[in-house]
PDB file of N, CA and C in Angstrom:
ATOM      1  N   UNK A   1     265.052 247.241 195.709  1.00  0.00           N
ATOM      2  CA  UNK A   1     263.796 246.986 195.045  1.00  0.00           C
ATOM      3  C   UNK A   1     264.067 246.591 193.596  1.00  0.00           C
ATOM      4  N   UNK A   2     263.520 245.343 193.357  1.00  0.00           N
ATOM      5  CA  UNK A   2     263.753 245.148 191.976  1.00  0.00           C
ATOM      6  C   UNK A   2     262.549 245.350 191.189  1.00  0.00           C
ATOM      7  N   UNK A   3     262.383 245.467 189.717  1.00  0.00           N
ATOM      8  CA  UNK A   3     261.159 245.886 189.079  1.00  0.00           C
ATOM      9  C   UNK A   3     261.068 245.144 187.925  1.00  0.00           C
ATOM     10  N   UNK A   4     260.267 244.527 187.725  1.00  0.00           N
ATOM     11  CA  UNK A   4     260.185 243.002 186.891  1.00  0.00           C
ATOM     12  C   UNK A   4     258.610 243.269 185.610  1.00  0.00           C
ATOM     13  N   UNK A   5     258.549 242.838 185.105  1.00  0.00           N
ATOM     14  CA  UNK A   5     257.341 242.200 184.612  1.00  0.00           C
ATOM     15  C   UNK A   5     257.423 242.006 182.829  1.00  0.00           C
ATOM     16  N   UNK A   6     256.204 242.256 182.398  1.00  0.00           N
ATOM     17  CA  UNK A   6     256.684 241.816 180.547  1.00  0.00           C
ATOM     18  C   UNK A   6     255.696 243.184 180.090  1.00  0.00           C
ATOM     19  N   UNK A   7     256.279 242.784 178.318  1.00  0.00           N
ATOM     20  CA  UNK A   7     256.234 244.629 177.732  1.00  0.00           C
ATOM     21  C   UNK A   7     255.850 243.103 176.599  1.00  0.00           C
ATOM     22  N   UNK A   8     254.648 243.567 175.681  1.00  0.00           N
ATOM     23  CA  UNK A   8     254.033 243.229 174.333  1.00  0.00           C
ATOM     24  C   UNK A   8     254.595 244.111 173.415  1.00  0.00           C
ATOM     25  N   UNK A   9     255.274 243.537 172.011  1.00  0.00           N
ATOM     26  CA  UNK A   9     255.276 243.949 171.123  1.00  0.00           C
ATOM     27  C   UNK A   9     254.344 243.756 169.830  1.00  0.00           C
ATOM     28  N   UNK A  10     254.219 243.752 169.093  1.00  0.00           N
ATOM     29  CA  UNK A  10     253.167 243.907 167.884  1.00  0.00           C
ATOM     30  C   UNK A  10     254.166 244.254 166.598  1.00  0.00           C
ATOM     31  N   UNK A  11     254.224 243.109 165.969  1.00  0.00           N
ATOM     32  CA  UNK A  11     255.103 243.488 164.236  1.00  0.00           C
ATOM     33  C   UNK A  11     253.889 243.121 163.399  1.00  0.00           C
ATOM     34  N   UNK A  12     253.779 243.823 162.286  1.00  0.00           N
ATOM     35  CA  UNK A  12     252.973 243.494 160.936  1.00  0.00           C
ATOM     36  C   UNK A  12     254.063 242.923 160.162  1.00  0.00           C
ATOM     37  N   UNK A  13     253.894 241.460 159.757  1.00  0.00           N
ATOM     38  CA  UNK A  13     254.786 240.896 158.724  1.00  0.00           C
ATOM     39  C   UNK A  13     254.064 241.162 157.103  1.00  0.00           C
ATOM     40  N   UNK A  14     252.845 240.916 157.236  1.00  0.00           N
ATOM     41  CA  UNK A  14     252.836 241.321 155.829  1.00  0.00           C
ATOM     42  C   UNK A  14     250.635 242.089 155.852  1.00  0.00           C
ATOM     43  N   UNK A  15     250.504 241.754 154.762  1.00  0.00           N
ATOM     44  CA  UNK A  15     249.533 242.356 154.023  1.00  0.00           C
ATOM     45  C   UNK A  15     248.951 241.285 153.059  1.00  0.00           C
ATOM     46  N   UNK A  16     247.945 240.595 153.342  1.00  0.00           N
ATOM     47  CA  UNK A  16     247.729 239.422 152.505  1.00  0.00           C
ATOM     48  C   UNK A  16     245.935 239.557 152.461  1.00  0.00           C
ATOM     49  N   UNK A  17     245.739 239.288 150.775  1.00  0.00           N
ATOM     50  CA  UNK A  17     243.849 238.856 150.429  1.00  0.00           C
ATOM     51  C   UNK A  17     244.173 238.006 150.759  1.00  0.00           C
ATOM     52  N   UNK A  18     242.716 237.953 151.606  1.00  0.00           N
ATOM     53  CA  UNK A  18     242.009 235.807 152.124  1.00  0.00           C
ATOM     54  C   UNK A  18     240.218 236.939 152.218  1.00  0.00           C
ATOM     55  N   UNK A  19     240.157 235.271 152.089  1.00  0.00           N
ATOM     56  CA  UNK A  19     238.252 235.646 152.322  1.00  0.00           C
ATOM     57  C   UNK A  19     238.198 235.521 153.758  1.00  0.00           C
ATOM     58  N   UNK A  20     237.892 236.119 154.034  1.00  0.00           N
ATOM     59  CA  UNK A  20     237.363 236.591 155.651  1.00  0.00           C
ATOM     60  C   UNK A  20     236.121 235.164 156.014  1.00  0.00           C
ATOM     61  N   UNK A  21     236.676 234.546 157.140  1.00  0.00           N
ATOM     62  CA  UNK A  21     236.084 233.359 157.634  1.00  0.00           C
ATOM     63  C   UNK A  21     234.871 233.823 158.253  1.00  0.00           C
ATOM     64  N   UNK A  22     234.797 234.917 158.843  1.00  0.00           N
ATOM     65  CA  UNK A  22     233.750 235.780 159.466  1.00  0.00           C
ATOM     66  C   UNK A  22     232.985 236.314 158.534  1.00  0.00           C
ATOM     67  N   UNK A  23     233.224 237.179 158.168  1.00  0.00           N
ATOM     68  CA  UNK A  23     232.188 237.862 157.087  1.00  0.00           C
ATOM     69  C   UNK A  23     232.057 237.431 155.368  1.00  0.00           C
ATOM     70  N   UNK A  24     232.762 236.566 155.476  1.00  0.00           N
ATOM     71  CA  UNK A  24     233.097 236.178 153.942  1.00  0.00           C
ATOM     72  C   UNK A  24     233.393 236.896 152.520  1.00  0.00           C
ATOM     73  N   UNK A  25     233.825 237.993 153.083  1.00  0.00           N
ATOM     74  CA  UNK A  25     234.570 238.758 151.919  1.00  0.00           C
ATOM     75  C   UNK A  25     236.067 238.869 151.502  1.00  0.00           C
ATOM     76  N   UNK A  26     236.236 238.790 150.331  1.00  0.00           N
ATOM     77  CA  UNK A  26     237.602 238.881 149.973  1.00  0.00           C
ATOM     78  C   UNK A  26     238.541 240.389 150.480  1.00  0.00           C
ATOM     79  N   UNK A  27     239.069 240.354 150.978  1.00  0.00           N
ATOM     80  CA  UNK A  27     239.600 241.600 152.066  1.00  0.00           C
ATOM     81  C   UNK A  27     241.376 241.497 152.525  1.00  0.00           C
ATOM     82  N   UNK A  28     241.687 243.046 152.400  1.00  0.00           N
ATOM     83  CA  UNK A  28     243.052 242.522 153.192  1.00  0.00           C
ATOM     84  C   UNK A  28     243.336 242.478 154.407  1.00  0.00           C
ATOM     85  N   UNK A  29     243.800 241.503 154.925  1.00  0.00           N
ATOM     86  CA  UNK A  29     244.386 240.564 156.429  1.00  0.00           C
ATOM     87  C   UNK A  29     245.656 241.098 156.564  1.00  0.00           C
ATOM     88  N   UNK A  30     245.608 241.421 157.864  1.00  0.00           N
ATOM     89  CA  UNK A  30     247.117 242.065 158.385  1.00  0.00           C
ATOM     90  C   UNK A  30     247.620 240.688 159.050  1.00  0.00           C
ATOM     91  N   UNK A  31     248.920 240.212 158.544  1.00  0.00           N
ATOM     92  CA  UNK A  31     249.635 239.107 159.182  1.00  0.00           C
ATOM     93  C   UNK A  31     250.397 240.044 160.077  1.00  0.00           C
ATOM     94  N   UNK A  32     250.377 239.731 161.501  1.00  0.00           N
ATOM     95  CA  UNK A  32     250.985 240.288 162.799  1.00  0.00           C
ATOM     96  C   UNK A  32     251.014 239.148 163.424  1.00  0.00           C
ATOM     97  N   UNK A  33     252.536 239.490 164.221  1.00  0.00           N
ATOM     98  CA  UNK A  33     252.991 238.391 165.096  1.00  0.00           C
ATOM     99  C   UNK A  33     253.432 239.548 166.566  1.00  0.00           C
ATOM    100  N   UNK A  34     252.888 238.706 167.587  1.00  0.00           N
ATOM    101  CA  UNK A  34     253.003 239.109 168.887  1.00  0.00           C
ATOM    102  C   UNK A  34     254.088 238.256 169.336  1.00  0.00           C
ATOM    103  N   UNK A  35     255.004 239.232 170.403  1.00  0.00           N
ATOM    104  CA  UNK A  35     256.181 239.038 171.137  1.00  0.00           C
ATOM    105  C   UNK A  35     255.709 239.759 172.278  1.00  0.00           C
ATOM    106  N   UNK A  36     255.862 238.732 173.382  1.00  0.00           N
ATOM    107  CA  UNK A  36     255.740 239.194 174.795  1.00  0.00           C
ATOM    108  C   UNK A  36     257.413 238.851 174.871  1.00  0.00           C
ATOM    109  N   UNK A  37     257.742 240.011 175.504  1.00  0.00           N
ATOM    110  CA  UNK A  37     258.930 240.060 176.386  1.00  0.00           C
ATOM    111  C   UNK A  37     259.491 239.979 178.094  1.00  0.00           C
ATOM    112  N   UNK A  38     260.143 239.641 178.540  1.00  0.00           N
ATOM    113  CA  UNK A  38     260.292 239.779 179.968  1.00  0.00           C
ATOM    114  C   UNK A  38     261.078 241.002 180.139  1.00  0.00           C
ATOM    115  N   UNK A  39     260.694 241.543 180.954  1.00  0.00           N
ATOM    116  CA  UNK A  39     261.620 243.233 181.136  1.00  0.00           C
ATOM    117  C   UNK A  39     261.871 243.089 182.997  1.00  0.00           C
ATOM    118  N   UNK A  40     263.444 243.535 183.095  1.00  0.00           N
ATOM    119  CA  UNK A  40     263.595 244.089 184.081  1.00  0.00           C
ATOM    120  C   UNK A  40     264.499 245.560 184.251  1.00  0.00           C
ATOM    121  N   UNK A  41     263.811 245.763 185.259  1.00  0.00           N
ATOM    122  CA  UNK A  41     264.036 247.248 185.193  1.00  0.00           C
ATOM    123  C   UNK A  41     263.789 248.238 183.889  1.00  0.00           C
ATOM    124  N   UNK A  42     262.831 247.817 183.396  1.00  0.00           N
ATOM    125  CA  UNK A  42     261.999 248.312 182.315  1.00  0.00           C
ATOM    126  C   UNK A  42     262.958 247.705 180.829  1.00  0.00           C
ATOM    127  N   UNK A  43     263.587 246.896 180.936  1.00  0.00           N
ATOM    128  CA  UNK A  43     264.904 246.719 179.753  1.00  0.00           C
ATOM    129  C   UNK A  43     264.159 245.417 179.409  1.00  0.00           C
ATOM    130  N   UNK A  44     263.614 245.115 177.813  1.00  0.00           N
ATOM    131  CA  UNK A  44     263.273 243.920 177.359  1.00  0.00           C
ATOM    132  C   UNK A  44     264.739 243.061 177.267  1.00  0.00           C
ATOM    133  N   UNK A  45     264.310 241.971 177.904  1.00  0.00           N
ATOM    134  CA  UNK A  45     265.717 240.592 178.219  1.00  0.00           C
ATOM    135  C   UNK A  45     264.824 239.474 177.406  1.00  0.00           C
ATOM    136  N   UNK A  46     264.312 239.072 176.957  1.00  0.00           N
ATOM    137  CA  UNK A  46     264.014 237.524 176.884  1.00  0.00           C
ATOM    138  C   UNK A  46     262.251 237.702 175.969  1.00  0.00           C
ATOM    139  N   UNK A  47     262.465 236.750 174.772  1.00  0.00           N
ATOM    140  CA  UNK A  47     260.722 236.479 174.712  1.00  0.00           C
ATOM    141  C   UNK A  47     260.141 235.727 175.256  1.00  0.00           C
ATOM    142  N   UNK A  48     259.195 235.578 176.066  1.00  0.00           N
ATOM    143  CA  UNK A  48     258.234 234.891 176.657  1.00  0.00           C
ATOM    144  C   UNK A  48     257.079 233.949 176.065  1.00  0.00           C
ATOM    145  N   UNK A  49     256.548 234.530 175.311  1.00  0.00           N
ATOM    146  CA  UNK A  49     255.739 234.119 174.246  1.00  0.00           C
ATOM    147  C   UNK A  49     255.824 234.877 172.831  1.00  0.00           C
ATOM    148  N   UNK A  50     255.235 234.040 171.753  1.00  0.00           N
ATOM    149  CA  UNK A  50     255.233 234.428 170.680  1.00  0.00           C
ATOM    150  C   UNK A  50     253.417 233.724 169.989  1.00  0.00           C
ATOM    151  N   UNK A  51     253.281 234.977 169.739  1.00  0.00           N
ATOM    152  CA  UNK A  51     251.933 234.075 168.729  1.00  0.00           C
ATOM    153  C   UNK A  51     251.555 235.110 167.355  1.00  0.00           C
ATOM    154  N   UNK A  52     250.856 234.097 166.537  1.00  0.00           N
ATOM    155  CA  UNK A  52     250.366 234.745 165.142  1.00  0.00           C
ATOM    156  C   UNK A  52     249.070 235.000 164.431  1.00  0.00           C
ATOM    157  N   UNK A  53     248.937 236.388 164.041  1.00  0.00           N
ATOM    158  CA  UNK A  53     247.174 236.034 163.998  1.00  0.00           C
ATOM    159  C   UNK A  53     247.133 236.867 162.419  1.00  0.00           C
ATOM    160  N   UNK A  54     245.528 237.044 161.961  1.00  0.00           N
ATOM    161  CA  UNK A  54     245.493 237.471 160.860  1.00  0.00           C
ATOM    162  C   UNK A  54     244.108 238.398 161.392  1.00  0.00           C
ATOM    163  N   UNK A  55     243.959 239.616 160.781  1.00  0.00           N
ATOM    164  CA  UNK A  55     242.722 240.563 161.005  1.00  0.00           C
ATOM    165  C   UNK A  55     242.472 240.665 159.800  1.00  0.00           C
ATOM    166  N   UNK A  56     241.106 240.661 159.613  1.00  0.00           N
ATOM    167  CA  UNK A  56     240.312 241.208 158.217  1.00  0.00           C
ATOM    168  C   UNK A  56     240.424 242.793 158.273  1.00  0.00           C
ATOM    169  N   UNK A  57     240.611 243.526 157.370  1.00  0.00           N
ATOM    170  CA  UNK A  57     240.582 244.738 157.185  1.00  0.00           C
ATOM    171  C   UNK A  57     239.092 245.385 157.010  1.00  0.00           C
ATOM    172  N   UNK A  58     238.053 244.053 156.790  1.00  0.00           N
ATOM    173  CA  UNK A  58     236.911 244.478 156.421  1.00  0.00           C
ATOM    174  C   UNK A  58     236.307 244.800 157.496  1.00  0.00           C
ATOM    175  N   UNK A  59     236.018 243.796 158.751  1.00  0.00           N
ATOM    176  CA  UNK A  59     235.364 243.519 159.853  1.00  0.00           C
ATOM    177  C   UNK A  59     236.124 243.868 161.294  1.00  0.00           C
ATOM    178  N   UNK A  60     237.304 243.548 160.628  1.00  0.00           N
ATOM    179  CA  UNK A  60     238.139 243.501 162.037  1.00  0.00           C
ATOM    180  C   UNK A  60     238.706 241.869 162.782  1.00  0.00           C
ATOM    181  N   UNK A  61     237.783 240.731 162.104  1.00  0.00           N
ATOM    182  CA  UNK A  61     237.497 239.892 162.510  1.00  0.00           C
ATOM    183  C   UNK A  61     239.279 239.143 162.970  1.00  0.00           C
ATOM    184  N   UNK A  62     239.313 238.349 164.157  1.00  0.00           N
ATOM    185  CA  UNK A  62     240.974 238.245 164.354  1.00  0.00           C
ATOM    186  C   UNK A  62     240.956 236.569 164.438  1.00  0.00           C
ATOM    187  N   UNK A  63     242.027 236.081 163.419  1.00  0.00           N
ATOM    188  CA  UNK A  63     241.890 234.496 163.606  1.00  0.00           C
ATOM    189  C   UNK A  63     243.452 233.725 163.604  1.00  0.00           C
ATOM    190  N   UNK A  64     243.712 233.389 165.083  1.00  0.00           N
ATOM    191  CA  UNK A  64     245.209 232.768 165.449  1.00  0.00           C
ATOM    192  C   UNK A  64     245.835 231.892 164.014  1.00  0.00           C
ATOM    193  N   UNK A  65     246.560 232.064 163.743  1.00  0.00           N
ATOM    194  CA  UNK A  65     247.301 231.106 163.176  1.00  0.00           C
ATOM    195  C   UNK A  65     248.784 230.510 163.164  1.00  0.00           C
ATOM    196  N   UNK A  66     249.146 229.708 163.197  1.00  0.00           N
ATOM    197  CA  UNK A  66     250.911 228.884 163.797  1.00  0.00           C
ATOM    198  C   UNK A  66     251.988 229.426 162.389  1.00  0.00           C
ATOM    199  N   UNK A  67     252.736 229.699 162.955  1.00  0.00           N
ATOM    200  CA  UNK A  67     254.085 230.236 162.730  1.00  0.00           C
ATOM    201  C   UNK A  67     254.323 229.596 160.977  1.00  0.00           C
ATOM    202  N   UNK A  68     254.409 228.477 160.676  1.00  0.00           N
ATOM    203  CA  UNK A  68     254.268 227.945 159.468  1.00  0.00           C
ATOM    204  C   UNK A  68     253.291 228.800 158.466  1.00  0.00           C
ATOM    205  N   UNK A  69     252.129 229.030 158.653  1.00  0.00           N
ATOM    206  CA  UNK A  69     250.960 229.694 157.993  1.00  0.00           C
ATOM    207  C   UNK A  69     251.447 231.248 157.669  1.00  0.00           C
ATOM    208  N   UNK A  70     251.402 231.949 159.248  1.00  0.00           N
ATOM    209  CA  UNK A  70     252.679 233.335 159.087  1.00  0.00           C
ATOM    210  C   UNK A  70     253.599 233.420 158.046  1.00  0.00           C
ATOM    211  N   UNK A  71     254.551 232.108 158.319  1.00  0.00           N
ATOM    212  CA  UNK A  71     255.497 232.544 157.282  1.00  0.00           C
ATOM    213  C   UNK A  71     255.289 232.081 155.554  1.00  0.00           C
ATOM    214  N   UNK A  72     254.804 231.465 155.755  1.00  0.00           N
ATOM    215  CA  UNK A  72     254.063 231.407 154.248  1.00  0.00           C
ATOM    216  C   UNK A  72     253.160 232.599 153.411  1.00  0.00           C
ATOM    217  N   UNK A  73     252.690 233.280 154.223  1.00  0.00           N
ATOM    218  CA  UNK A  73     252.058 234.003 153.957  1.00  0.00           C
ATOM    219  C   UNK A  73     252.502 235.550 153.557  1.00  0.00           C
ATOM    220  N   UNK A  74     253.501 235.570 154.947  1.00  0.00           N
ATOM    221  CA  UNK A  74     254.263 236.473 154.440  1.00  0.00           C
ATOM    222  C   UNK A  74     255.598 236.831 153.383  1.00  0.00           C
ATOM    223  N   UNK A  75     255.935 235.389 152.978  1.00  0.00           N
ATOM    224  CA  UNK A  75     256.665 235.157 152.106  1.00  0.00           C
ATOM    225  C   UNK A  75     256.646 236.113 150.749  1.00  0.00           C
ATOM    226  N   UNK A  76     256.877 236.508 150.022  1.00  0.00           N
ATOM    227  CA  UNK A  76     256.890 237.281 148.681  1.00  0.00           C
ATOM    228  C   UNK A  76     256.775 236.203 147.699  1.00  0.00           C
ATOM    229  N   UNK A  77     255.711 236.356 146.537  1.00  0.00           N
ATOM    230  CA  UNK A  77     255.358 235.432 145.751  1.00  0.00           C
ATOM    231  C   UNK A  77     255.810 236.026 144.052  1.00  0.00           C
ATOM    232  N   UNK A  78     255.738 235.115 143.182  1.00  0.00           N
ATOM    233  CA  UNK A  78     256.285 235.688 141.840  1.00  0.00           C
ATOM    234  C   UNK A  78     254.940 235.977 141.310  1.00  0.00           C
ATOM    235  N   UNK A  79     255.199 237.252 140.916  1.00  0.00           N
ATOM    236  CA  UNK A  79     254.192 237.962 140.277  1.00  0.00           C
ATOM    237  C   UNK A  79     252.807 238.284 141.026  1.00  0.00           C
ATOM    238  N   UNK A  80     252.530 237.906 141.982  1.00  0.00           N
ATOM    239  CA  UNK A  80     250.936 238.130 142.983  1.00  0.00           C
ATOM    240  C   UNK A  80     251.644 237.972 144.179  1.00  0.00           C
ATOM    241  N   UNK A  81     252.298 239.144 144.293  1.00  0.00           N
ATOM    242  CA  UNK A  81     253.227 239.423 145.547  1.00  0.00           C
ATOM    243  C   UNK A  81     251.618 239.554 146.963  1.00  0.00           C
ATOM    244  N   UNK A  82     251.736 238.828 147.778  1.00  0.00           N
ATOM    245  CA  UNK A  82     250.656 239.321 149.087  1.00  0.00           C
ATOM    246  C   UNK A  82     249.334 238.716 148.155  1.00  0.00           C
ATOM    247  N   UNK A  83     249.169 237.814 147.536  1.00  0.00           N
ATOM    248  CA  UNK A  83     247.683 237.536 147.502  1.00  0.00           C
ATOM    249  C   UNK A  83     247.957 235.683 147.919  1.00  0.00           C
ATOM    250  N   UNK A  84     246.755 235.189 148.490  1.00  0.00           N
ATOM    251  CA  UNK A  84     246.775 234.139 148.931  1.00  0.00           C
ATOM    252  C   UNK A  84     246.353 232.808 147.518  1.00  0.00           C
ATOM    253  N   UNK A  85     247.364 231.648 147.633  1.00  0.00           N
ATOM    254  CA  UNK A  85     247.131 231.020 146.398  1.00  0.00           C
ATOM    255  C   UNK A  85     246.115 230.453 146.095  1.00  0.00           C
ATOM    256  N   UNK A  86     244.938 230.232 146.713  1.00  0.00           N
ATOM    257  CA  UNK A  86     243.864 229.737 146.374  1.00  0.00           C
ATOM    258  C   UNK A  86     242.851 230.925 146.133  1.00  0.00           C
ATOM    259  N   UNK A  87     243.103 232.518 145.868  1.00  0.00           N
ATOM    260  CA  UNK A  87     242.464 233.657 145.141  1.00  0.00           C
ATOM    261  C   UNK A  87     243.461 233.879 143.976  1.00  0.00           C
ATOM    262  N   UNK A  88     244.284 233.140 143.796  1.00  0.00           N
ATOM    263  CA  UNK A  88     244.677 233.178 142.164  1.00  0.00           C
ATOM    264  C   UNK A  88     243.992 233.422 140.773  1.00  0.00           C
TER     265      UNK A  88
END
């Protein structure tokens, strides 16, 4: 008997102000990136998928964004470490 299927992970890359597209408040957004894995015999082997999203801290509100945006975001900035450059 073999035993197959996939296991989700969840990383927080960073902590970033944006105005919330939903509720329109200036708020902090959890940058998290999802990793689906393939597991056999319960042992993660392989990522399957990968995707990137941002949550308002205010609302909850959750909005996908591509790997480029992620890493920009989570990048470390000089002097306004985690704030987004257009709330400068």
């Amino acid at each position: 008997m073999i035993i197959f299927g996939t296991k989700g992970y969840l990383y927080q890359l960073a902590m970033v102000t944006l105005v919330c597209g939903r509720c329109g408040h200036p708020a902090a957004h959890a940058v998290r990136k999802r990793v689906t894995k393939f597991t056999l015999f319960f042992v993660p082997l392989f990522p399957v998928s990968t995707s990137y999203r941002t949550q308002c801290a205010f609302c909850g509100a959750e909005q996908k964004i591509t790997a480029e945006e992620a890493e920009r975001l989570a990048a470390p900035r000089d002097g306004a470490r985690g704030v987004a450059p257009h709330l400068r």
